[in-house]
Protein backbone atom coordinates (compact mmCIF):
# COMPACT_ATOMS: atom_id res chain seq x y z
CA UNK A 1 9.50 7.54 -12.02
CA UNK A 2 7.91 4.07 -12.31
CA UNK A 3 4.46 3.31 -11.39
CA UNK A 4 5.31 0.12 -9.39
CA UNK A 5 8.27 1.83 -7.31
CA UNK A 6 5.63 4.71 -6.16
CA UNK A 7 3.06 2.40 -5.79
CA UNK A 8 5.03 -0.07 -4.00
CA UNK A 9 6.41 2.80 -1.51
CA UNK A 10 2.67 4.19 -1.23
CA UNK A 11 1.69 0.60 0.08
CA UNK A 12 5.05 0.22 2.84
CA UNK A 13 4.24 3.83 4.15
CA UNK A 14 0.84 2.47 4.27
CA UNK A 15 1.51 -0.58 6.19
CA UNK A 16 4.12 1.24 8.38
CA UNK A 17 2.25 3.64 9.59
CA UNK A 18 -1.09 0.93 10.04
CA UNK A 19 2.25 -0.82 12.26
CA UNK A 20 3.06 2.80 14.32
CA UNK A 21 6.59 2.12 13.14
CA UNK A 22 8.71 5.48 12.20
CA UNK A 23 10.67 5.18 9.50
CA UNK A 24 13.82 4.24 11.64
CA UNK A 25 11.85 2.01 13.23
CA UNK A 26 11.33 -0.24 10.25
CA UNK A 27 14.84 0.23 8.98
CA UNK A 28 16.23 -0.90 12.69
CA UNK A 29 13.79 -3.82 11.94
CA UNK A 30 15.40 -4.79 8.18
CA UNK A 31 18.89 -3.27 8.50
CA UNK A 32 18.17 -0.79 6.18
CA UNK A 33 19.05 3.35 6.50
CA UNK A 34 16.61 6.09 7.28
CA UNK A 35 17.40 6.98 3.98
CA UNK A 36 16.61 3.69 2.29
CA UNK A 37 13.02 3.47 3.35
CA UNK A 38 12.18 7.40 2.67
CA UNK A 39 14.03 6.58 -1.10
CA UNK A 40 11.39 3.33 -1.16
CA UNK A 41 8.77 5.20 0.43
CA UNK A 42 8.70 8.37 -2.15
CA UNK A 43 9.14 5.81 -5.10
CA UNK A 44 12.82 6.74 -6.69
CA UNK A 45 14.08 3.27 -5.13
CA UNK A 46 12.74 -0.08 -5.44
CA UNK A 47 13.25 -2.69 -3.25
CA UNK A 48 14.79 -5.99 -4.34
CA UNK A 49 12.86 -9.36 -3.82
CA UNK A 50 14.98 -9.96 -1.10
CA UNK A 51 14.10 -6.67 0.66
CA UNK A 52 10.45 -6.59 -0.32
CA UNK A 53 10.29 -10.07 1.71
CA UNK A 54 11.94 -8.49 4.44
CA UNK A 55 9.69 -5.48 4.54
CA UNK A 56 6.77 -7.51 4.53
CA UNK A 57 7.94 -9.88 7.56
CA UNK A 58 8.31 -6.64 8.86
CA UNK A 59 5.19 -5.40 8.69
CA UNK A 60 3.11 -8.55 8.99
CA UNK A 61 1.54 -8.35 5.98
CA UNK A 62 2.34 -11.00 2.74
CA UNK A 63 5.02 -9.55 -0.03
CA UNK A 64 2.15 -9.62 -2.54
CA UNK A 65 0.22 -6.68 -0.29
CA UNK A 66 3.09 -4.26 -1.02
CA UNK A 67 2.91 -4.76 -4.82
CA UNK A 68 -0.28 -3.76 -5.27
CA UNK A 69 -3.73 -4.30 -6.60
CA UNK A 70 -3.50 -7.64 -7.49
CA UNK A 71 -5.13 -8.48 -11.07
CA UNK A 72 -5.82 -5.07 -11.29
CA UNK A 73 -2.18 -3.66 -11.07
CA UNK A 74 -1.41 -5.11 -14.54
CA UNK A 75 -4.41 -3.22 -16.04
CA UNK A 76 -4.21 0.18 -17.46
CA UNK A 77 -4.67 3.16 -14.75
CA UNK A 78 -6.74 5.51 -16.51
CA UNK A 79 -8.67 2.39 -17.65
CA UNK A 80 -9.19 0.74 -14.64
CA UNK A 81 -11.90 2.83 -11.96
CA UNK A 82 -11.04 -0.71 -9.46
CA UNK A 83 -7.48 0.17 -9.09
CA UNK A 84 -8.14 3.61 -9.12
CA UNK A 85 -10.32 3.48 -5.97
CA UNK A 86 -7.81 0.91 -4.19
CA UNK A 87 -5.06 3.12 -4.71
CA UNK A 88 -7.04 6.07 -3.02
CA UNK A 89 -7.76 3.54 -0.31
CA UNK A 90 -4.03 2.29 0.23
CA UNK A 91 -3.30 5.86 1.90
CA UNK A 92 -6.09 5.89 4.51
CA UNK A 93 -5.56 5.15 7.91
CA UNK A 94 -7.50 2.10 9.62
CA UNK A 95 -10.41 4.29 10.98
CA UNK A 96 -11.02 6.27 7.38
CA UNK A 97 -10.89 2.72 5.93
CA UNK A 98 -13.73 1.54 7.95
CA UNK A 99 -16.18 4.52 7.36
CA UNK A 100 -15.02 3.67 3.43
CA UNK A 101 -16.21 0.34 3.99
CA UNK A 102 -19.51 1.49 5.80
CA UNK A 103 -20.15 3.94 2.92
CA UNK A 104 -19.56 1.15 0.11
CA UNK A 105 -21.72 -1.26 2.07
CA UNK A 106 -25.01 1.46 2.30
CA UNK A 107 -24.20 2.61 -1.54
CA UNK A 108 -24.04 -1.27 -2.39
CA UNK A 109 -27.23 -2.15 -0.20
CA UNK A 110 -28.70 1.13 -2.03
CA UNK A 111 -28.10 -0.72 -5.51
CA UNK A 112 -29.45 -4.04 -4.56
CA UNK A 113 -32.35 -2.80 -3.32
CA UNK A 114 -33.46 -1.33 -6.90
């Protein structure tokens, strides 16, 4: 299974559920099956361009956010500790992501002071 398609479907299930859209939900929203988004969602399908736009109108967020890291994404995994730690990030929900953030912020303040 490719990277991109699982990463890709970790980052719509991410930004459906940060919606409260079911799965149905968002395939009511783009046309698509039940079965379509789970396929996208568990990374054995991949969207088309088309679709991916569609997804993102969807879920309000820009087509870029649901292919991944940016810069980073094109870097090696195992080489790359940035993309590692957005990844882990892309499956939190919006209240873990803030006490992430809170936690970064006191271990960066932590450094700086030094």
């Amino acid at each position: 299974m490719s990277s991109l398609r699982r990463q890709v479907g970790t980052k719509v299930r991410h930004y459906r559920e940060r919606a409260g859209l079911t799965q149905t939900e968002l395939g009511e929203l783009i046309g698509k099956s039940l079965e379509t988004i789970g396929r996208i969602e568990r990374g054995t399908t991949a969207p088309s361009l088309a679709l991916l736009e569609k997804l993102a109108d969807a879920l309000k967020v820009e087509p870029r956010d649901l292919l991944g890291t940016g810069s980073h994404a094109a870097r090696t995994r195992k080489a790359d500790p940035l993309a590692q730690i957005i990844d882990r990030l892309a499956g939190l929900s919006d209240a873990d992501l803030a006490r992430a953030e809170k936690l970064l912020g006191a271990v960066i303040e932590w450094k700086n002071s030094k």
